[in-house]
Protein backbone atom coordinates (compact mmCIF):
# COMPACT_ATOMS: atom_id res chain seq x y z
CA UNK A 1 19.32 22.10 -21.11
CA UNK A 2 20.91 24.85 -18.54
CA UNK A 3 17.31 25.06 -16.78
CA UNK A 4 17.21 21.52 -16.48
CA UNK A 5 21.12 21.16 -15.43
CA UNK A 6 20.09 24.09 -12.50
CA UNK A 7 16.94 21.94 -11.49
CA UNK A 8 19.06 19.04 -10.44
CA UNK A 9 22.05 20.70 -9.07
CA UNK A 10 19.29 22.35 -6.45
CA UNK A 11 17.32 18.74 -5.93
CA UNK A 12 20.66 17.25 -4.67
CA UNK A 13 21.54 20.14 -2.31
CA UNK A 14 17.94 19.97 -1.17
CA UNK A 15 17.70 15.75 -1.46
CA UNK A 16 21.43 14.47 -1.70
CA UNK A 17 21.69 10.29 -1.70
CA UNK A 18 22.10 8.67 1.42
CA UNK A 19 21.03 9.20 5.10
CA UNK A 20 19.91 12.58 4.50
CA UNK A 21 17.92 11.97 1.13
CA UNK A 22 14.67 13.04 1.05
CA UNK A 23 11.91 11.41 -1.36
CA UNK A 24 9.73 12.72 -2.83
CA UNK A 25 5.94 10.64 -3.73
CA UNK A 26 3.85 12.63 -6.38
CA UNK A 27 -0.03 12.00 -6.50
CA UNK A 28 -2.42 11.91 -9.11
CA UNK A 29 -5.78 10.83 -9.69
CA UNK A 30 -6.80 10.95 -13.76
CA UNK A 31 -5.44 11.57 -16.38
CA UNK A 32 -8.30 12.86 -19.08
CA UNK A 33 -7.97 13.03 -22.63
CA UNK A 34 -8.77 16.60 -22.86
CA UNK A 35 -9.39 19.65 -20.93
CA UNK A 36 -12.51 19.77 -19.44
CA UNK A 37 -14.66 23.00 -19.53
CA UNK A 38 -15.50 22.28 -15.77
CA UNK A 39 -11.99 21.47 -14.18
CA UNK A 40 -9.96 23.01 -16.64
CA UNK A 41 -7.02 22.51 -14.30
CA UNK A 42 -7.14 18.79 -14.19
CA UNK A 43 -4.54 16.80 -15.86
CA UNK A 44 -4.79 16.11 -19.49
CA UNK A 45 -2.91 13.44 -21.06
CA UNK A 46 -0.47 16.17 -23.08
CA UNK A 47 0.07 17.79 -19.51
CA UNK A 48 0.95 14.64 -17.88
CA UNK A 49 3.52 13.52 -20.54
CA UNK A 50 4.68 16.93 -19.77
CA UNK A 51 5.54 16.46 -16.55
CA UNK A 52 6.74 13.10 -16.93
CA UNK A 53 9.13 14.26 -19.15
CA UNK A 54 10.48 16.50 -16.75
CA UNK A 55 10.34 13.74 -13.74
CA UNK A 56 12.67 11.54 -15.87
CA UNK A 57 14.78 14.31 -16.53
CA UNK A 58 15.54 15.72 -13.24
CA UNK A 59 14.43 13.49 -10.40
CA UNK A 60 15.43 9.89 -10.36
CA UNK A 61 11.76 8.04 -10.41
CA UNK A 62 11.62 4.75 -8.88
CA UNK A 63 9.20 1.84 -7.47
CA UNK A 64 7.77 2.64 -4.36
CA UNK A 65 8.42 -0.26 -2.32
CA UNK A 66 12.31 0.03 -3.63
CA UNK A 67 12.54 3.87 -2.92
CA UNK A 68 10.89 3.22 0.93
CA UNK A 69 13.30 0.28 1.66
CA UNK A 70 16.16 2.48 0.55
CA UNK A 71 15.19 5.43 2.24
CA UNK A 72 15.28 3.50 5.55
CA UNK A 73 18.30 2.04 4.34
CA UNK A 74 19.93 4.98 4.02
CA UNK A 75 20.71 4.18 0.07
CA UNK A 76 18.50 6.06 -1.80
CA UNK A 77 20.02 7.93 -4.34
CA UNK A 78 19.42 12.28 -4.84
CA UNK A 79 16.40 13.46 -6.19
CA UNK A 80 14.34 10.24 -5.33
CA UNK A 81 10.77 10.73 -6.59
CA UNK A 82 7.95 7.89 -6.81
CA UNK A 83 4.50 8.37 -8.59
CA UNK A 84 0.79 7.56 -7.47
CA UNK A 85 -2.60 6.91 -8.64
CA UNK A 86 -5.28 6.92 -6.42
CA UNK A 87 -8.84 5.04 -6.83
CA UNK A 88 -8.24 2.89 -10.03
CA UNK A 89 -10.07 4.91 -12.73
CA UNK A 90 -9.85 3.58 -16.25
CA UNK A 91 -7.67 6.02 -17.34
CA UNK A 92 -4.96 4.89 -15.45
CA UNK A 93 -4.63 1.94 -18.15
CA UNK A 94 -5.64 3.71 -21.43
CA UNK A 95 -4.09 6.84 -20.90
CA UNK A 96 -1.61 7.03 -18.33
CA UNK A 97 0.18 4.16 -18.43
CA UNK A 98 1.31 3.88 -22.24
CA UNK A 99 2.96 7.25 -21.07
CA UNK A 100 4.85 6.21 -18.27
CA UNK A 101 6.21 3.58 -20.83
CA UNK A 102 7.31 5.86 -22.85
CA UNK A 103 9.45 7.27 -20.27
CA UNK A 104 10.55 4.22 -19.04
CA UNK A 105 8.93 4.87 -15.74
CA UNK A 106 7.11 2.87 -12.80
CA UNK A 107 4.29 4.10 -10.83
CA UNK A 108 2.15 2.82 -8.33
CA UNK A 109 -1.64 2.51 -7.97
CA UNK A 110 -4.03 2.68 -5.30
CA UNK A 111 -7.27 0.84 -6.17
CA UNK A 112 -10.77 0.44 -3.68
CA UNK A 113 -12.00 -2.54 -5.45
CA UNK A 114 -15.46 -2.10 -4.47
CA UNK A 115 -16.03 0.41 -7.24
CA UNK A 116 -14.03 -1.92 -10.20
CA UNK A 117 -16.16 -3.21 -12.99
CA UNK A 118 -19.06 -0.69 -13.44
CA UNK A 119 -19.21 1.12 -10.01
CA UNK A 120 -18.35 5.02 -9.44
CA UNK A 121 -16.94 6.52 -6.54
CA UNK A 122 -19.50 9.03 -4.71
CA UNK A 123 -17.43 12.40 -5.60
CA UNK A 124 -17.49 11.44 -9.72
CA UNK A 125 -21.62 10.57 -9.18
CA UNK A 126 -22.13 14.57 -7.50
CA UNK A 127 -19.32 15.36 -10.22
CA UNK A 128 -21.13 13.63 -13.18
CA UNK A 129 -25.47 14.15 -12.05
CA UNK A 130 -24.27 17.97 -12.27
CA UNK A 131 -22.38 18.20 -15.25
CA UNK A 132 -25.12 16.51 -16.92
CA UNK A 133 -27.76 18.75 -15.19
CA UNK A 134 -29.53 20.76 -18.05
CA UNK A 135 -30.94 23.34 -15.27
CA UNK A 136 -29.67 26.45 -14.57
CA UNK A 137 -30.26 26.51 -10.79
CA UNK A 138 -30.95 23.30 -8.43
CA UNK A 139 -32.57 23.10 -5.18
CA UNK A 140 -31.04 20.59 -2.88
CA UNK A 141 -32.54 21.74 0.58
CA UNK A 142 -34.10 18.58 1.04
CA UNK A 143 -31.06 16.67 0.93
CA UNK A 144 -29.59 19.68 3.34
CA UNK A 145 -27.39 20.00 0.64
CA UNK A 146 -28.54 24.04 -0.17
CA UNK A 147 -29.50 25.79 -3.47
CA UNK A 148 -27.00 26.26 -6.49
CA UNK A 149 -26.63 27.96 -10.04
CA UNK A 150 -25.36 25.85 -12.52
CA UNK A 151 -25.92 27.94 -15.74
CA UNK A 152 -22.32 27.91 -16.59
CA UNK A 153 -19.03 25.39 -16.41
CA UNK A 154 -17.91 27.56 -13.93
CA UNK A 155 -20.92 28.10 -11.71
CA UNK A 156 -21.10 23.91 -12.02
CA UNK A 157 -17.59 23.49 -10.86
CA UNK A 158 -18.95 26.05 -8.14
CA UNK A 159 -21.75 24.03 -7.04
CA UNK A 160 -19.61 20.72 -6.86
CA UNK A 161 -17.00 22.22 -5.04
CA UNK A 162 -19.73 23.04 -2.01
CA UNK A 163 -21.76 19.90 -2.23
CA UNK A 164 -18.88 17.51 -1.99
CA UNK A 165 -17.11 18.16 1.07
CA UNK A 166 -20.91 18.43 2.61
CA UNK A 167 -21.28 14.51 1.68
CA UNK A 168 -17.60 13.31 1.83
CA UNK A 169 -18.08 12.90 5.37
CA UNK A 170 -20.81 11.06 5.93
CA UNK A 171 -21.02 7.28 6.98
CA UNK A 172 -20.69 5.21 3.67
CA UNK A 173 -24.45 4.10 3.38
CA UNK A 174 -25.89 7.77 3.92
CA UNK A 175 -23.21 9.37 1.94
CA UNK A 176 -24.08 6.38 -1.28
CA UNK A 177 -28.01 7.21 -0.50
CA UNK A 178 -27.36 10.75 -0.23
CA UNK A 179 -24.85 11.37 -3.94
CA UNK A 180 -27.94 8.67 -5.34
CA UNK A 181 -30.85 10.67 -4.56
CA UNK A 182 -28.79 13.94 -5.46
CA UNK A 183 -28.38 12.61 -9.05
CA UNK A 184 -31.93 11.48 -9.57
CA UNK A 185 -33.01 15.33 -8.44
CA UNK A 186 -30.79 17.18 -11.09
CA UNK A 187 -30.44 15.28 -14.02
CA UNK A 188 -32.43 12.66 -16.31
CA UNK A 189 -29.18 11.66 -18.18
CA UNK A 190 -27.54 7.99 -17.41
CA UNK A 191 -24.48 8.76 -15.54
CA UNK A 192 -21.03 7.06 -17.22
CA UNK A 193 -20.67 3.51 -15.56
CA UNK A 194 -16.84 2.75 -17.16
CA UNK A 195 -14.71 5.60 -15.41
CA UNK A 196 -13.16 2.76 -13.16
CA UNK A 197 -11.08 -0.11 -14.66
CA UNK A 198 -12.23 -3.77 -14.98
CA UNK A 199 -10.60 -6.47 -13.30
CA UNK A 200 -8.76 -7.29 -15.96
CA UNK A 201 -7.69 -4.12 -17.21
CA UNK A 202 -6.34 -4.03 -13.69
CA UNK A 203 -4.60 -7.35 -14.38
CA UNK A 204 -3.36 -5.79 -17.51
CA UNK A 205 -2.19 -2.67 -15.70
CA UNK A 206 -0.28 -5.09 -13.10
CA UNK A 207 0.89 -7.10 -16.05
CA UNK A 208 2.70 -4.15 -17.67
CA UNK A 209 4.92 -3.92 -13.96
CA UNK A 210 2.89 -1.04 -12.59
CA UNK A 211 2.56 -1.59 -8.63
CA UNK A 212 -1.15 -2.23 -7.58
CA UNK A 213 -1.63 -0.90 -3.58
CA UNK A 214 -4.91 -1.10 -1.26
CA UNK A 215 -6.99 1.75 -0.70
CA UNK A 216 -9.62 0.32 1.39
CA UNK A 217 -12.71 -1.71 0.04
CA UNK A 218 -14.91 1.32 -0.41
CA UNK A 219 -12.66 4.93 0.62
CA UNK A 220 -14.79 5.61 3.67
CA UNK A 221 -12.83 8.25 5.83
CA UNK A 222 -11.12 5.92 7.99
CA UNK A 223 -11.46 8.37 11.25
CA UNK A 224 -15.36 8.33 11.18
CA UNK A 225 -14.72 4.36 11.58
CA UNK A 226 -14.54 2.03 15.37
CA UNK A 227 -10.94 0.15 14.40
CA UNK A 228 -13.10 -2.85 14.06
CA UNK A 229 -14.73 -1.47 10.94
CA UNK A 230 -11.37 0.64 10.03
CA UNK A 231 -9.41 -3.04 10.21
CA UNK A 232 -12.26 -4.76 8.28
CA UNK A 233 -12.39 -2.60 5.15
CA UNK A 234 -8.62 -2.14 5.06
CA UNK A 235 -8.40 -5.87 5.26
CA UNK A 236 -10.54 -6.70 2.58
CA UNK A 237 -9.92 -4.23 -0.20
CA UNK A 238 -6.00 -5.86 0.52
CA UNK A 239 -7.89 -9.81 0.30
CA UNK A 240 -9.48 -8.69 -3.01
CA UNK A 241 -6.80 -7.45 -4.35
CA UNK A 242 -4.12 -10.32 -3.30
CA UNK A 243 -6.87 -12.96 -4.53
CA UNK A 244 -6.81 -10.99 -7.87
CA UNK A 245 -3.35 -10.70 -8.63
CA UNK A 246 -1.81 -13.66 -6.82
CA UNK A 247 0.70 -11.59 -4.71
CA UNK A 248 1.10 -9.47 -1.61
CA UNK A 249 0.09 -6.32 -1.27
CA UNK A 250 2.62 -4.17 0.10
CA UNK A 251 1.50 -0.69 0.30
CA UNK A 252 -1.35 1.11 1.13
CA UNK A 253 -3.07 4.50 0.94
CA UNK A 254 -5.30 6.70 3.16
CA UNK A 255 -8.78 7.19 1.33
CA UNK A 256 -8.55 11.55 1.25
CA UNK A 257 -5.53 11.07 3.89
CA UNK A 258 -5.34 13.89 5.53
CA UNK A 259 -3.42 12.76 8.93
CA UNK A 260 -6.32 13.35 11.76
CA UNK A 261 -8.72 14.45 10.11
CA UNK A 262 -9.28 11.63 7.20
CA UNK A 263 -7.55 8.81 9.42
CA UNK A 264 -5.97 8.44 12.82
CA UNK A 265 -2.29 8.14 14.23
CA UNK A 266 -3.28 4.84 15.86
CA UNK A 267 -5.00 3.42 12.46
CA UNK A 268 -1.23 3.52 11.15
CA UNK A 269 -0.58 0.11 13.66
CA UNK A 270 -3.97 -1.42 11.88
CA UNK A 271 -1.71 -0.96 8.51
CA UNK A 272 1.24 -2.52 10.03
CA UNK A 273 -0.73 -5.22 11.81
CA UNK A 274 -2.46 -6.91 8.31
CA UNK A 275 1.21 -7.13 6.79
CA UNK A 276 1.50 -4.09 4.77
CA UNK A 277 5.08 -2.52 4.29
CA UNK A 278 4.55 1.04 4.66
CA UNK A 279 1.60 3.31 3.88
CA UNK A 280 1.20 6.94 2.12
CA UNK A 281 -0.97 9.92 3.18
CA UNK A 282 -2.13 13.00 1.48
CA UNK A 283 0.18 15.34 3.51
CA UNK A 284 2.51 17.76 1.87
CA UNK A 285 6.08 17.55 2.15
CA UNK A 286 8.77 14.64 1.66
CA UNK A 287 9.98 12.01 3.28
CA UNK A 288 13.17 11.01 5.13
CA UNK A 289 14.89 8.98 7.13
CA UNK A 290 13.32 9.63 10.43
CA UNK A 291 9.83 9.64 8.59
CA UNK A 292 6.77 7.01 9.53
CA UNK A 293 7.36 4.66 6.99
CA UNK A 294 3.62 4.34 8.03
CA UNK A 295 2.64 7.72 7.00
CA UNK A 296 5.08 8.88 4.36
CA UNK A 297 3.61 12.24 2.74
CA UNK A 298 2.76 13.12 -1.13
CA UNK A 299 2.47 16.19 -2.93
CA UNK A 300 0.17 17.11 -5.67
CA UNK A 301 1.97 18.56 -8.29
CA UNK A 302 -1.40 19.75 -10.77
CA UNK A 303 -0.20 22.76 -11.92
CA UNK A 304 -1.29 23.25 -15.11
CA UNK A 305 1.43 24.52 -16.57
CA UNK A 306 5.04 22.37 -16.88
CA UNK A 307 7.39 25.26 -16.33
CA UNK A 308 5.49 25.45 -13.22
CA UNK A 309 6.25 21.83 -12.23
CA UNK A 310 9.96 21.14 -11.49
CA UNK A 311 9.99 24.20 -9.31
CA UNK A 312 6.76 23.20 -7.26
CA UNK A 313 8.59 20.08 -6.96
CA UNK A 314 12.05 21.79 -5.26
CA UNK A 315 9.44 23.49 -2.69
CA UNK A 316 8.17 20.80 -1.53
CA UNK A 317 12.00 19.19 -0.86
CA UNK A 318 12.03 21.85 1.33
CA UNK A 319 9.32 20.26 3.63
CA UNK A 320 10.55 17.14 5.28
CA UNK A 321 7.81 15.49 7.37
């Protein structure tokens, strides 16, 4: 009880309420029921309700839209936090969202629709075709994709972590043709076709209060796009997603948005222009006052271990963007 007393006397010296608060938006992708022997650092369900635990107990978590209005408002109380899911995996709904109710606590998720019912986003195909892989070396140079050892969970986590950032970057229809021929080279198993939600478990997911955002149609890297194309996807992954749920959506996230590298400065007026209220990246630090409501930042806060968390969180307060 003394730790947690000390952890929010130092969040309001670093984020007091008012004009000078500073706000905090947390990120997360999945939340898997176990550890996995490849990513053993990924968030498990028992690590998330963890940290959840901890949110509740020292920040003061609320709705993103509410904490962004306040924070230009100058109103937002001390140790303003907000949470975030990016993609729209299934987990969202099965695992992570009974927890936040159990906490009493709203989040906010980021869903490309394209990849809803059945589809799987290009990283989790490389991710998946590998794990599955029962070689112990592959040989991608005819993809231009090298060679890689994969006789262990680590040497496979190895081998993902250089193929990925090789395809990430590629126009959508070579990078979907590329991850597709990949998994047809290095393994004969059928890869998992239910790691996204459904539509209606996304219904049921914006049923339960949760905030649904846009995230693009398909997460291409919005800086490899003309702004005809950039306007075009951003526009209808936010059509979908309105026609689905029956209201406007508000917010909006950067697919991998990293400011200039994954998206532009200018895209930010495309966001404004197609009637969005403000917009997140993937840049450390926290938000305040003065901040682009445009191109608020978020911070990752993965550690694996909770005593770790709380204090990752007070080092990023100290990073206003």
């Amino acid at each position: 009880m003394l730790l947690k007393t000390l952890y929010r006397a130092a969040g309001s010296l670093l984020s007091p309420s008012g004009t000078k608060a500073r706000l905090s938006i947390l990120i997360y992708h999945r939340v898997l029921p176990e550890i996995d022997e490849i990513f053993p650092n990924e968030v498990t369900a028992q690590r998330f309700d963890s940290q959840m635990a901890l949110l509740r107990q020292t920040f003061n978590p609320l709705p993103l839209t509410e904490a962004v209005a306040r924070l230009m408002a100058g109103t937002l109380p001390s140790r303003a936090a907000c949470i975030t899911f990016d993609y729209g995996y299934a987990d969202n709904l099965t695992l992570a969202l009974p927890i936040l109710q159990r906490h009493g606590l709203p989040a906010t998720f980021f869903i490309a629709p394209h990849y809803l019912n059945g589809g799987r986003m290009f990283n989790d195909t490389v991710i998946e075709a590998i794990r599955s892989s029962r070689e112990d070396a592959i040989d991608l140079s005819t993809l231009g994709l090298g060679q890689h050892v994969l006789g262990s969970p680590q040497a496979k986590r190895t081998a993902i972590s250089k193929v990925l950032p090789q395809v990430k970057y590629l126009p959508l229809d070579e990078r979907e043709d590329k991850v597709m021929a990949l998994a047809r080279m290095v393994s004969d198993q059928p890869l998992p076709n239910d790691l996204m939600m459904t539509t209606a478990q996304l219904k049921g997911l914006h049923a339960a209060g949760m905030e649904i955002g846009g995230h693009t149609a398909r997460h291409p890297i919005l800086a490899k796009l003309d702004d005809s194309a950039a306007q075009k996807e951003i526009a209808n992954g936010k059509e979908f997603l309105e026609c689905l749920l029956g209201e406007k959506i508000k917010l909006f996230a950067y697919p991998n948005g990293k400011p200039g590298l994954d998206y532009l400065p200018h895209q930010a007026s495309i966001v404004r222009k197609l009637g969005f209220d403000a917009a997140v990246s993937t840049q450390p630090g926290v938000a305040t006052r003065a901040s682009d409501p445009f191109q608020l930042p978020r911070f990752t806060p993965w550690q694996p271990n909770a005593s770790q968390f709380v204090p990752a969180l007070l080092r990023n307060l100290r990073h206003p963007v």
